[in-house]
Protein backbone atom coordinates (compact mmCIF):
# COMPACT_ATOMS: atom_id res chain seq x y z
CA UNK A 1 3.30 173.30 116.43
CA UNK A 2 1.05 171.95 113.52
CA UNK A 3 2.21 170.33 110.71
CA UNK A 4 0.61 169.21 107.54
CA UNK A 5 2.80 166.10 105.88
CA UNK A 6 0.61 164.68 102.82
CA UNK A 7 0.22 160.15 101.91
CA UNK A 8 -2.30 158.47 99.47
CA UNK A 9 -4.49 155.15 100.13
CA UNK A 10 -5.01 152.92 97.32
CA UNK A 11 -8.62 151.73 96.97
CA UNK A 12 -8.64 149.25 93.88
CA UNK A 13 -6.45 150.60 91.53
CA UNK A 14 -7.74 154.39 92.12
CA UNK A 15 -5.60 156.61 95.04
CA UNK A 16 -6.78 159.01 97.85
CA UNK A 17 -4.86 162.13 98.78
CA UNK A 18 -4.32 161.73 102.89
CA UNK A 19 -3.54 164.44 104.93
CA UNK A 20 -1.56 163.36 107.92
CA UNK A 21 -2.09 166.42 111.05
CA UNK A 22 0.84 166.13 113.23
CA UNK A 23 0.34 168.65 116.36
CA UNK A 24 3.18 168.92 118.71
CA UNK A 25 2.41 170.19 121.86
CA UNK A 26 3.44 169.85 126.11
CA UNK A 27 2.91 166.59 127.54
CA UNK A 28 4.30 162.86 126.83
CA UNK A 29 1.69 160.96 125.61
CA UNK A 30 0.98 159.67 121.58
CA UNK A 31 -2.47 159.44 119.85
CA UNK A 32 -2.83 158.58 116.25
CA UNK A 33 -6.21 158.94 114.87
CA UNK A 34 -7.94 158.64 111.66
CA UNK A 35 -9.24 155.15 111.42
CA UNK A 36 -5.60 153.45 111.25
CA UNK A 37 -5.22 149.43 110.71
CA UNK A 38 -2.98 147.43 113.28
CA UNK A 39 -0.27 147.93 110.53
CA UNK A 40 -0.35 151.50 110.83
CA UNK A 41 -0.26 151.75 114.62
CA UNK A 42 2.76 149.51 115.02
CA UNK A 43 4.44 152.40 113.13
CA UNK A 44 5.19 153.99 116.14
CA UNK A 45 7.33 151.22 117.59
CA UNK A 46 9.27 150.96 113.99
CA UNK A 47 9.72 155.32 113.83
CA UNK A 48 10.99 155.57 117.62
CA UNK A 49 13.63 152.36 116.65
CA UNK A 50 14.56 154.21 114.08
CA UNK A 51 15.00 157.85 115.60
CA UNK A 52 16.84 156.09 118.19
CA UNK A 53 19.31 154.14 115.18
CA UNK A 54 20.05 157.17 113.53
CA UNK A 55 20.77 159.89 116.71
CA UNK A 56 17.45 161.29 116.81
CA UNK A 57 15.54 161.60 120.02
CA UNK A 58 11.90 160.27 120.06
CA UNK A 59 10.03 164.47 121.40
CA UNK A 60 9.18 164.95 124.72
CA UNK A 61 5.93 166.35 123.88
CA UNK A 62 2.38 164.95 123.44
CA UNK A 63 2.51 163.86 119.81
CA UNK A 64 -1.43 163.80 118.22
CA UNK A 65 -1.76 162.38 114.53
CA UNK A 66 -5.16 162.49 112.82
CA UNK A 67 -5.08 161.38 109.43
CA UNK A 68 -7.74 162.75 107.03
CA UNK A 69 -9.91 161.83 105.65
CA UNK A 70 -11.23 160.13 109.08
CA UNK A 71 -13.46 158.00 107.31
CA UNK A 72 -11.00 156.04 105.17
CA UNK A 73 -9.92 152.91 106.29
CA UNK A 74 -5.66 153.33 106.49
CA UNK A 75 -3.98 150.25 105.71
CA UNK A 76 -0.30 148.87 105.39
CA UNK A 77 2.96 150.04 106.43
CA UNK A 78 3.59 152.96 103.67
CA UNK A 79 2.69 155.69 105.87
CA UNK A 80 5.82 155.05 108.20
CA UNK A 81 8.09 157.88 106.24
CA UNK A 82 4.94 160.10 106.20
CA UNK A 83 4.30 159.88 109.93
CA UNK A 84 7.99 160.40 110.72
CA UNK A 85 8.92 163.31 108.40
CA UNK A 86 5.32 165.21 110.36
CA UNK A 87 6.81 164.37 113.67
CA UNK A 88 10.22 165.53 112.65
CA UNK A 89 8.66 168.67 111.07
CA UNK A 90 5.97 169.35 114.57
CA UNK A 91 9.52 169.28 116.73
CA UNK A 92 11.39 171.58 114.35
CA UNK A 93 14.20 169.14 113.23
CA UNK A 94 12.65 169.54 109.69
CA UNK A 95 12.10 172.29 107.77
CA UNK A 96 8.42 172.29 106.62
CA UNK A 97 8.49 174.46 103.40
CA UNK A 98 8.72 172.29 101.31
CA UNK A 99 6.20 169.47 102.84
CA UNK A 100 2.69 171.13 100.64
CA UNK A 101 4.57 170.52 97.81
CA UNK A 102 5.04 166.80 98.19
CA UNK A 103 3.58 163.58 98.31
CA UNK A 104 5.53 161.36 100.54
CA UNK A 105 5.19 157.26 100.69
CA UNK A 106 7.21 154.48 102.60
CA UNK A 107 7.95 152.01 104.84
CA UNK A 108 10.49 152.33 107.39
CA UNK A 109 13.13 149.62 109.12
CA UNK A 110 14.22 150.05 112.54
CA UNK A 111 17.81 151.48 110.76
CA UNK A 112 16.11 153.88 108.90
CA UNK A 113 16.08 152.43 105.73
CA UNK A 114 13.47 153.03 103.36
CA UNK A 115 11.59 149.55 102.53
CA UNK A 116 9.45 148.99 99.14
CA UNK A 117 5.70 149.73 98.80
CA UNK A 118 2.41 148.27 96.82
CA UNK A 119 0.91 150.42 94.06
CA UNK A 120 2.74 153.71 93.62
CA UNK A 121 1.72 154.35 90.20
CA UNK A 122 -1.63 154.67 91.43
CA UNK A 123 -0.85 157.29 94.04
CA UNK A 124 1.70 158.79 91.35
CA UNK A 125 -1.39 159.65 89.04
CA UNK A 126 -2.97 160.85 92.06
CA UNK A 127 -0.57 163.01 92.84
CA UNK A 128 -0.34 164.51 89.96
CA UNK A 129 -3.90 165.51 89.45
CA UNK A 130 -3.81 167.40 92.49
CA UNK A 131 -1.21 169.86 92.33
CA UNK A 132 1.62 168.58 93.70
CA UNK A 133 5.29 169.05 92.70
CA UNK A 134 7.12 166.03 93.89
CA UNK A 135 6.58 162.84 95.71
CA UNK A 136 9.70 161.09 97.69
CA UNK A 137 9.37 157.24 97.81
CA UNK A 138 11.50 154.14 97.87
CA UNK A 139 14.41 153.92 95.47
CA UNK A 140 12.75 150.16 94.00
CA UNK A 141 9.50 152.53 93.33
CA UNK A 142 10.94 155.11 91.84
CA UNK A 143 11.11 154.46 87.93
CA UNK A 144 7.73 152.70 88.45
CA UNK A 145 6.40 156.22 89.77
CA UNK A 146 8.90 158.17 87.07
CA UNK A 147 6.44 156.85 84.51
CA UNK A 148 3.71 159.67 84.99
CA UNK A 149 5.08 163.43 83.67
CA UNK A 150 5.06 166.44 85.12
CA UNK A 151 5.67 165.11 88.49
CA UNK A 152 9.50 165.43 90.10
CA UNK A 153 9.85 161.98 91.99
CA UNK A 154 12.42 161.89 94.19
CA UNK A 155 14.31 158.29 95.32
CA UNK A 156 15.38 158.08 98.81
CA UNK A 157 17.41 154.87 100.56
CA UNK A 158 16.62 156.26 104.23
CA UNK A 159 15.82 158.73 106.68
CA UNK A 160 18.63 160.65 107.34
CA UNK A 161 18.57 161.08 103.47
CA UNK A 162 15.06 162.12 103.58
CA UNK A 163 15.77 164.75 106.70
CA UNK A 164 18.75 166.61 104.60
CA UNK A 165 16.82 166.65 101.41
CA UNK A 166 13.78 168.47 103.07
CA UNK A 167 16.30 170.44 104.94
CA UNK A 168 18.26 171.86 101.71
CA UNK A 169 21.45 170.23 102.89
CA UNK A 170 21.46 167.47 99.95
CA UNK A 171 19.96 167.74 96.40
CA UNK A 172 18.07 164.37 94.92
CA UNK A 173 18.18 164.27 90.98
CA UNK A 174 14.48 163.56 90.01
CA UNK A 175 14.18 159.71 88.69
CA UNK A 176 13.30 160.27 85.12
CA UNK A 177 12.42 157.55 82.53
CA UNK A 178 11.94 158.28 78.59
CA UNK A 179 8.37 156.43 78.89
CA UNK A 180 7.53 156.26 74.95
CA UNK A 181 11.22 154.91 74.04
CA UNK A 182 11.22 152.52 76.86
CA UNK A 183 7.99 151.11 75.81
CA UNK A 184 8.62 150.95 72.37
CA UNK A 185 11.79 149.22 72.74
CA UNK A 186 10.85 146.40 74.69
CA UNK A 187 7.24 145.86 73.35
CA UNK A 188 7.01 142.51 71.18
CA UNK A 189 10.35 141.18 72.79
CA UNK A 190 8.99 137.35 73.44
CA UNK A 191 11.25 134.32 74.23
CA UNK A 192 8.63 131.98 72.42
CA UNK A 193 7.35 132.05 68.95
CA UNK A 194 4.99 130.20 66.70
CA UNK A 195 7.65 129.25 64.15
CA UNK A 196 8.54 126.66 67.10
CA UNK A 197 5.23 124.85 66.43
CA UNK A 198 5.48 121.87 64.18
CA UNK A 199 2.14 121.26 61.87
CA UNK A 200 -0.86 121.77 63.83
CA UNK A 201 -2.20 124.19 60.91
CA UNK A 202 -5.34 123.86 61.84
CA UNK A 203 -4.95 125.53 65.96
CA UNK A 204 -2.64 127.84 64.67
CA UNK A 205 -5.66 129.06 62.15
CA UNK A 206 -7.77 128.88 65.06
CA UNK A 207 -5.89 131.28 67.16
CA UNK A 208 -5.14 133.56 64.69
CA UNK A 209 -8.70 133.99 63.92
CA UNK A 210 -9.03 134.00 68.17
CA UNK A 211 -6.55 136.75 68.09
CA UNK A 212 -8.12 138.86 65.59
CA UNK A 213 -11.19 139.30 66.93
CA UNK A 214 -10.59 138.74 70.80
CA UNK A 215 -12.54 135.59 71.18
CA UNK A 216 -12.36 133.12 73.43
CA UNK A 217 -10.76 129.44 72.97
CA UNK A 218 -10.93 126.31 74.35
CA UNK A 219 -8.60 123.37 72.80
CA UNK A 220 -9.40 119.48 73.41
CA UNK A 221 -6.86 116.80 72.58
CA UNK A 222 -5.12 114.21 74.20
CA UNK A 223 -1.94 114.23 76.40
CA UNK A 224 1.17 115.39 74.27
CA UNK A 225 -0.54 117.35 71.63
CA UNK A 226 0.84 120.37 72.28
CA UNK A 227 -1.79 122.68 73.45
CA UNK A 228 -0.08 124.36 76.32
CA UNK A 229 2.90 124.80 73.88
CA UNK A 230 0.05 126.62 71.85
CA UNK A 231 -1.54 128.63 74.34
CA UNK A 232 1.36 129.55 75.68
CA UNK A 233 2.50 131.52 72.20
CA UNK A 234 -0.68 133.06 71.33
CA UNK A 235 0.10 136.81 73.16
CA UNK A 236 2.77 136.78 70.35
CA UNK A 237 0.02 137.28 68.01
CA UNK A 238 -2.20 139.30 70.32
CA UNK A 239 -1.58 143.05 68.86
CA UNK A 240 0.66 145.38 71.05
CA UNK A 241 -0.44 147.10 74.25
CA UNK A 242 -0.90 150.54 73.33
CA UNK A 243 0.06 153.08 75.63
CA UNK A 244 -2.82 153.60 77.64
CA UNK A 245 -3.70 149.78 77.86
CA UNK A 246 0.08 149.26 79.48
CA UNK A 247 -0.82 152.21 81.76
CA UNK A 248 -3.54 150.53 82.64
CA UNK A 249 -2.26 147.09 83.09
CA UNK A 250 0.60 148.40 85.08
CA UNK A 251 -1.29 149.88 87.51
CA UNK A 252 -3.14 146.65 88.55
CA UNK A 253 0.33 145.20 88.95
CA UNK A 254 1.30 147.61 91.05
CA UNK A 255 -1.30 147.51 93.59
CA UNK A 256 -0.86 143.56 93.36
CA UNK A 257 2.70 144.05 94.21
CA UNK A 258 4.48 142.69 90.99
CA UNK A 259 6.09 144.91 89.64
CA UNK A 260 10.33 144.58 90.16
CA UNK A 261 12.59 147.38 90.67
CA UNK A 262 13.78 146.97 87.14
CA UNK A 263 10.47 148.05 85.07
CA UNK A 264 8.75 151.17 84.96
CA UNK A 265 5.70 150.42 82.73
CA UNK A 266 4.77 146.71 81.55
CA UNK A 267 5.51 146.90 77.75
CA UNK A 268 3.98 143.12 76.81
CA UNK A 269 0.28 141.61 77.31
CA UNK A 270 -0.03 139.38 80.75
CA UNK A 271 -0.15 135.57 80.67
CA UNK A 272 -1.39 133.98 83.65
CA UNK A 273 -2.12 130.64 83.78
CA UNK A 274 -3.24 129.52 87.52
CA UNK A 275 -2.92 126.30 88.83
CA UNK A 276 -6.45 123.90 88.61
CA UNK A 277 -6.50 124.19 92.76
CA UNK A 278 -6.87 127.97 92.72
CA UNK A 279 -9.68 129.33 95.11
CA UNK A 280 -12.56 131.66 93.96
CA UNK A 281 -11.46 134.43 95.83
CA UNK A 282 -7.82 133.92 94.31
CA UNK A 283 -9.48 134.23 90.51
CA UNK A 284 -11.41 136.99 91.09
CA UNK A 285 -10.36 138.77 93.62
CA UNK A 286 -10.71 139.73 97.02
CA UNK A 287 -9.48 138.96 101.16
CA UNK A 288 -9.76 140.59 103.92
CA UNK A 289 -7.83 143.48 102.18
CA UNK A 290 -8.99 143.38 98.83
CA UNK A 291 -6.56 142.48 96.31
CA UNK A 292 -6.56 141.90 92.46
CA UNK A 293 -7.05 138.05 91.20
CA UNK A 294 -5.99 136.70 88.57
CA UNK A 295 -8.36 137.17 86.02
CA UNK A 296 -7.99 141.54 86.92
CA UNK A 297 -3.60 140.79 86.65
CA UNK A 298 -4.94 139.00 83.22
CA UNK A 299 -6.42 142.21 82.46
CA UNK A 300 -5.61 143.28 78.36
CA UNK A 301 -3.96 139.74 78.53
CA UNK A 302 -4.33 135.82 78.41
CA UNK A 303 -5.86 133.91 81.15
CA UNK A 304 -5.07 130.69 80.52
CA UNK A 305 -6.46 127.53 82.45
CA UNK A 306 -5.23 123.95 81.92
CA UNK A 307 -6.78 121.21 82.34
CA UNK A 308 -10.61 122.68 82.58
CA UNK A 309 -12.36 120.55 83.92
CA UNK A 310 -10.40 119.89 87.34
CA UNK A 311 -10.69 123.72 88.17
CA UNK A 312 -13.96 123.61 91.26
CA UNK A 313 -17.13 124.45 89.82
CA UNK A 314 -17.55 126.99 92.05
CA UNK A 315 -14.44 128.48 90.82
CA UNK A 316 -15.67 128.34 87.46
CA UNK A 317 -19.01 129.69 87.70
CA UNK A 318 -17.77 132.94 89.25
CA UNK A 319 -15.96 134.04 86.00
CA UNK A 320 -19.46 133.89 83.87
CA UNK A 321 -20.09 137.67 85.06
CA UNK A 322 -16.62 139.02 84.49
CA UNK A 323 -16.50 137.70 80.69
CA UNK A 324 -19.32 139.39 80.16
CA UNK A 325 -18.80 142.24 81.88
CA UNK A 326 -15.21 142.67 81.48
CA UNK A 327 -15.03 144.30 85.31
CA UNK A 328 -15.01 142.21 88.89
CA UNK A 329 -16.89 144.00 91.53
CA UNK A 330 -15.83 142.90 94.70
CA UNK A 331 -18.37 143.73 97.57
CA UNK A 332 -17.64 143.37 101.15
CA UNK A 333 -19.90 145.02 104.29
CA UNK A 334 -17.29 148.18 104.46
CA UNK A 335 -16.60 148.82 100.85
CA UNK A 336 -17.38 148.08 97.21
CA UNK A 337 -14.08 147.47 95.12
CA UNK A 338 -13.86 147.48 91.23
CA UNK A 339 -11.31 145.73 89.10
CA UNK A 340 -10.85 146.10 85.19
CA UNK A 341 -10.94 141.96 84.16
CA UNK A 342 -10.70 142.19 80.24
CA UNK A 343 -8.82 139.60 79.44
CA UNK A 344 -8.75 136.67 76.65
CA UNK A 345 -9.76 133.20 77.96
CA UNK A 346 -7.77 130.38 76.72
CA UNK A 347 -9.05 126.49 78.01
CA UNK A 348 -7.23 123.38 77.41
CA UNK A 349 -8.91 119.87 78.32
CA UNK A 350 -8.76 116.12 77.95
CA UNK A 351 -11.22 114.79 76.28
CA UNK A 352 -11.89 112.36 78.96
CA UNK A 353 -10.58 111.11 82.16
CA UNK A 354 -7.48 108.66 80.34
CA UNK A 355 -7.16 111.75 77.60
CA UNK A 356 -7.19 109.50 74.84
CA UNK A 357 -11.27 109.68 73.56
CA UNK A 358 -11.07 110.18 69.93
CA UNK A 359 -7.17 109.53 69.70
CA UNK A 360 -6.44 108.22 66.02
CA UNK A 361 -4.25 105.52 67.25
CA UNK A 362 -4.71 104.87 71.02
CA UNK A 363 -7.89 103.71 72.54
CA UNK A 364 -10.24 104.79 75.13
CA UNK A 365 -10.35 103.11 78.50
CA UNK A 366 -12.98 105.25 79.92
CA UNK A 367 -16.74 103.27 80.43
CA UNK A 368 -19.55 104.23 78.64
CA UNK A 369 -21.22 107.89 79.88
CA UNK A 370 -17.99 109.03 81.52
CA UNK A 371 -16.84 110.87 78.80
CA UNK A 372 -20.44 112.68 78.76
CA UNK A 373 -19.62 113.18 82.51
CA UNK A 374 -16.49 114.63 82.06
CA UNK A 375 -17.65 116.82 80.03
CA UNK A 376 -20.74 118.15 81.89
CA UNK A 377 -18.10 119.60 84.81
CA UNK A 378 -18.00 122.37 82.91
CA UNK A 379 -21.46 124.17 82.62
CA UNK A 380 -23.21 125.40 79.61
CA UNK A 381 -23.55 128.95 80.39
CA UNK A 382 -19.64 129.05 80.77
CA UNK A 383 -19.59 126.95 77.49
CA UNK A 384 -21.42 129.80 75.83
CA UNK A 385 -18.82 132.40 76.71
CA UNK A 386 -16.04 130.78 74.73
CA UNK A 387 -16.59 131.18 71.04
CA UNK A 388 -14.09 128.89 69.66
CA UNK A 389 -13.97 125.18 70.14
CA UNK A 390 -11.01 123.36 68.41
CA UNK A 391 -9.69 120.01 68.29
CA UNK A 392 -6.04 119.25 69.05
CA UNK A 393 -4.72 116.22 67.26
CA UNK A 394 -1.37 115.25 67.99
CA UNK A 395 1.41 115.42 65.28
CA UNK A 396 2.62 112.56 63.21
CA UNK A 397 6.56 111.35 63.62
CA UNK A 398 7.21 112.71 60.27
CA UNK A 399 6.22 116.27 60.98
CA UNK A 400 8.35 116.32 63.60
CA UNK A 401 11.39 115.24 62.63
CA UNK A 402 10.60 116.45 58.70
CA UNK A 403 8.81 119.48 58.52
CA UNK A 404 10.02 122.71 57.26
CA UNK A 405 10.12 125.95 59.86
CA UNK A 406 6.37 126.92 60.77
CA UNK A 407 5.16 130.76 60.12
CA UNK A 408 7.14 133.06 62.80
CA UNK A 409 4.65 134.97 65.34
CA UNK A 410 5.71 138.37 63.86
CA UNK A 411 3.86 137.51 59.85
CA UNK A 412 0.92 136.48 62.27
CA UNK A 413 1.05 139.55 64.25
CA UNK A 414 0.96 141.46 61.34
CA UNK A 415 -2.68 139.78 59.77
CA UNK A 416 -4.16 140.34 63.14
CA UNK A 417 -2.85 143.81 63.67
CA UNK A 418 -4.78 144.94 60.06
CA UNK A 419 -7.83 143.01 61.05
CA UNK A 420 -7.92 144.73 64.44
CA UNK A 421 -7.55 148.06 63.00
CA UNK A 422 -11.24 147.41 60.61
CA UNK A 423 -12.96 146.53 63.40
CA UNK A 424 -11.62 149.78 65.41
CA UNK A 425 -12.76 151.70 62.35
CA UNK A 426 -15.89 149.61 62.54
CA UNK A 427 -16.94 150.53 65.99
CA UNK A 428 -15.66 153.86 66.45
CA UNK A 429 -19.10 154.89 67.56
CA UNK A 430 -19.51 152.43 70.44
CA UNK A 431 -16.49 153.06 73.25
CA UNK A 432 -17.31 150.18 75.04
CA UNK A 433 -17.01 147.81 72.22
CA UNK A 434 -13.41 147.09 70.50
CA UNK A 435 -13.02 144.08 68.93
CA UNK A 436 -16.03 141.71 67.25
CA UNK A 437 -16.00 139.24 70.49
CA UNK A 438 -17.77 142.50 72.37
CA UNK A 439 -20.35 142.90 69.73
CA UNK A 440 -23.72 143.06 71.31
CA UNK A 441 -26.78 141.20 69.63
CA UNK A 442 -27.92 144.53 68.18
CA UNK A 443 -24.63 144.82 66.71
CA UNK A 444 -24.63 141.65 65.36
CA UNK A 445 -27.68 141.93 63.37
CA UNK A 446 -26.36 145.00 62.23
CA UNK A 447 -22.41 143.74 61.00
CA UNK A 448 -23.20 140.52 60.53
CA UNK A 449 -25.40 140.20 58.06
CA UNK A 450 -25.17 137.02 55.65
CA UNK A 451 -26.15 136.43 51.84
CA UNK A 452 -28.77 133.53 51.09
CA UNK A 453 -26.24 130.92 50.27
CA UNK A 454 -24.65 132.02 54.10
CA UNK A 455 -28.03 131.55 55.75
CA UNK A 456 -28.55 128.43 54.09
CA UNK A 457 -25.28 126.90 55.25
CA UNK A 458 -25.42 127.89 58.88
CA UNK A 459 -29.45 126.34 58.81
CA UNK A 460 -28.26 123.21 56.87
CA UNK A 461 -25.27 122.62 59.97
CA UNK A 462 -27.48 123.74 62.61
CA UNK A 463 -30.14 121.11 61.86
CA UNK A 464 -27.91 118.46 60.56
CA UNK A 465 -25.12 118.91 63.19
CA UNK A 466 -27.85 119.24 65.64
CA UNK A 467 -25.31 122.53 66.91
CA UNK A 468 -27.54 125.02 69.66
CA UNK A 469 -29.03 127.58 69.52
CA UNK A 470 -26.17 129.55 71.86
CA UNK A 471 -23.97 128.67 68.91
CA UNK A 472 -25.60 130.86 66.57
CA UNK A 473 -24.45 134.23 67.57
CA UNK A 474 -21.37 132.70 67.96
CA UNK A 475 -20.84 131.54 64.77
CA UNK A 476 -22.21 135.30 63.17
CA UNK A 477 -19.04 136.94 65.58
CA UNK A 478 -16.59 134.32 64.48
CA UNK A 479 -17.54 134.62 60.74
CA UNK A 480 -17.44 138.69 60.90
CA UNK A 481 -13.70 138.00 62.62
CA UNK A 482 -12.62 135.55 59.36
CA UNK A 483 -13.85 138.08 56.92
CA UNK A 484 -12.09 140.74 58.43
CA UNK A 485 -8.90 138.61 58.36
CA UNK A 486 -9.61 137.73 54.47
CA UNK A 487 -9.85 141.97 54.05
CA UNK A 488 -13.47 141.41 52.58
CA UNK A 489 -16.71 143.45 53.60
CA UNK A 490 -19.23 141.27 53.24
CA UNK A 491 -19.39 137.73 55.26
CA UNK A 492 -19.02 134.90 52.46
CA UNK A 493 -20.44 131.46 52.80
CA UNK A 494 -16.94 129.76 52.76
CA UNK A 495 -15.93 132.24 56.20
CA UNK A 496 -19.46 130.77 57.78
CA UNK A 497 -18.19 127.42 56.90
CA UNK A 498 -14.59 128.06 58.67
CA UNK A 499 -16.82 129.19 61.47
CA UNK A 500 -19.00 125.94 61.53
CA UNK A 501 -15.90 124.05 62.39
CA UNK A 502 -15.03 126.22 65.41
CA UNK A 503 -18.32 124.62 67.10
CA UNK A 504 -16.42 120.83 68.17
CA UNK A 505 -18.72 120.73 71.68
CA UNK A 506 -21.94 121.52 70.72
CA UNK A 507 -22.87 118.96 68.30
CA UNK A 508 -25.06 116.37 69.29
CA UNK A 509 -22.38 113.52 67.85
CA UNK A 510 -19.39 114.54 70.17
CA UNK A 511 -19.15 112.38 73.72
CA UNK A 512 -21.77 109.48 72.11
């Protein structure tokens, strides 16, 4: 007897239908075919243990699996339930009417209990597109895979379970979750705020203006100053996920694994912040299974990364094309793998080895050209990518102690959110481009143009500063980002001027 059970592979963060063949005919042997990993071939050890847990003999028949498409590489341990429900189904202890209909995912124990999978929202969306009805998975996957409509997903703790439901002898209730109220209610629900902060007006400016316009940051100060305290509030201020960026976002989670049995659909922006001894492949991406890095689970978020300059150079350099680009391709001999990576790099650094170069009280231990030296571990071409340079002084005794509260994240929030929404209005034409950070140089000389007092200012601090030329266009996006906080059209000299200051690193007097 042939039977036609239906699984999905994951392939970045896009799913492919698989059609698992299970003929049942006389004989004793087992073949599974179809380009299976080691993973999926132990499956037959882990379905006959469990069979012979839960009272059901293993056939005496020659079993032959060929999972389709041939040509796709099957990996992991998902397509345990798949493979057992076809065998169960070739051997008539199943009923197979239902089995076109549905979309079935899982990983078995040697009990029969149905075990937790990667990236089900994925194969959800997948699912959906083609036709079918339902799809059964784990009970931890199942409000993750209730998040996409018009799809009946059905969660299952075991086999036996799995058997009566197909059978008609037991009736699953469909997982459903409210997607819209769930997101909505949890969206903006931080445990840090802003109104924490004590003085440090000028960073805070700094990462509003960041914020607004989805530029980049990088803060230098010395030890204590409070600039992972800083960093780690600014996705307070970032402007909500919208629905289809949390769709998005949560999807990339879900093939990485980490997503918990608790949410359905990630309601607030990502904040990752990797430790300095991270590997290339871990940033971006990759293995001998490809998997998301952290720059792709930073994706619509914060990537933060402390302490700059003691990240590898190699590690470094290999984020220059994915902050342009805002997508990691990952190519291996096999197979080509993209990964969205549009995310919001925040830096911190010292701004030398003791931290304490330019500290208005403490002095500097470090000899002469090691600050210089310091510096140069981080290259200019990755320099250029990060738009806003600010310095991080710490606070005074009596602001701490004295101070009244600081401006909450929420008053923040809201002066970004209105400045976001011009520049959506602004570049309604161009899809690619959302916020002024993505502005292209045609676009700059087309929003950013400057009056003759401007121009003047920005030649006067160029030459006088001795700032680069990279900091130009730089200075243009920045300027277009303060103007569109300050609600005005046109860029006024006093917005270049804020801009000017957001240039610490590339003047000639800073490091001697």
């Amino acid at each position: 007897m042939l039977v036609k059970t239906y699984g999905s592979a994951v392939h970045g963060i896009k799913a492919t239908t698989i059609t698992i063949e299970v003929s049942a005919s006389q004989g004793i042997n087992f073949f599974l075919v179809g380009l299976p990993d080691s993973a999926v071939k132990e499956s037959q050890q882990r379905i006959a243990a469990a069979f012979e847990n839960n009272k059901l003999k293993w056939p005496k028949s020659r079993i032959v699996i060929n999972m389709a498409p041939a040509d796709i590489r099957k990996e992991g341990s998902a397509y345990d339930l798949p493979l057992a429900v076809g065998i169960l189904a070739a051997t008539g202890h199943i009923n197979s009417n239902l089995l076109s209909e549905l979309v079935i995912m899982g990983e078995l124990s040697l009990d029969g209990t149905v075990q937790p999978i990667k990236g089900v929202l994925p194969i959800a969306i997948q699912a959906r597109e083609e036709g079918f009805k339902g799809l059964i998975v784990p009970r931890e996957n199942a409000r993750e895979a209730a998040v996409v409509n018009n799809l009946e997903v059905y969660a299952v703790d075991n086999l036996k379970q799995v058997m009566a439901f197909l059978n008609g002898d037991e009736q699953i209730e469909p997982t459903t979750v409210n997607t819209r109220d769930e997101f909505f209610s949890h969206a903006n629900s931080y445990e840090v705020d802003f109104v924490d902060v004590k003085g440090q007006e000028n960073v805070k400016r700094a990462m509003e203006v960041a914020a607004a316009g989805g530029h980049n940051i990088i803060m230098i100060g010395p030890p204590g100053a409070g600039k992972t305290m800083l960093a780690k509030r600014l996705p307070t201020i970032v402007p909500p996920l919208t629905l289809r960026e949390a769709l998005e976002t949560t999807k990339i989670h879900s093939v990485a694994g980490k997503i918990d049995r608790e949410t359905s659909l990630m309601t607030r922006r990502p904040f990752r912040s990797p430790h300095h001894t991270i590997s290339d492949v871990a940033l971006v991406g990759g293995g001998q299974f490809p998997q998301p890095g952290e720059i792709s689970l930073a994706h619509n978020g914060v990537l933060f990364l402390d302490e700059l300059p003691e990240f590898k150079r190699t590690v470094l350099e290999v984020m220059r094309q994915p902050l342009e680009d805002r997508v990691i391709t990952i190519s291996r001999a096999k197979s080509t793998v993209e990964y969205p990576a549009s995310f919001m790099l925040v830096a911190s650094m010292n701004p030398c080895p003791c931290g304490y170069y330019n500290h208005p009280e403490k002095d500097c231990v470090c000899s002469p050209g090691v600050v210089q030296k310091y510096l140069n571990k981080i290259s200019g071409p990755l320099l250029d990518r990060i738009d806003i340079h600010v310095e991080v002084v710490p606070v005074p005794f009596d602001k701490l102690s004295g101070a009244p509260p600081s401006e909450p994240s929420e008053a923040i929030r809201e002066r970004v959110v209105r400045a976001r929404q011009i520049q959506e209005e602004r570049f309604v034409e161009w899809k690619e481009v959302h916020c002024n950070a993505q502005m292209t140089s045609k676009l700059i000389r087309k929003f950013c143009q400057l009056d003759e007092a401007g121009v003047a200012l920005l030649k006067n601090a160029i030459e006088r500063l001795g700032l680069s030329a990279r900091a130009y266009d730089r200075i243009l996006k920045v300027s277009r980002t303060i103007a569109d906080l300050d609600g005005s059209e046109v860029i006024r000299p006093d917005h270049v001027a804020e801009a000017i200051q957001y240039r610490s690193l590339d003047r000639d007097s800073w490091a001697g």
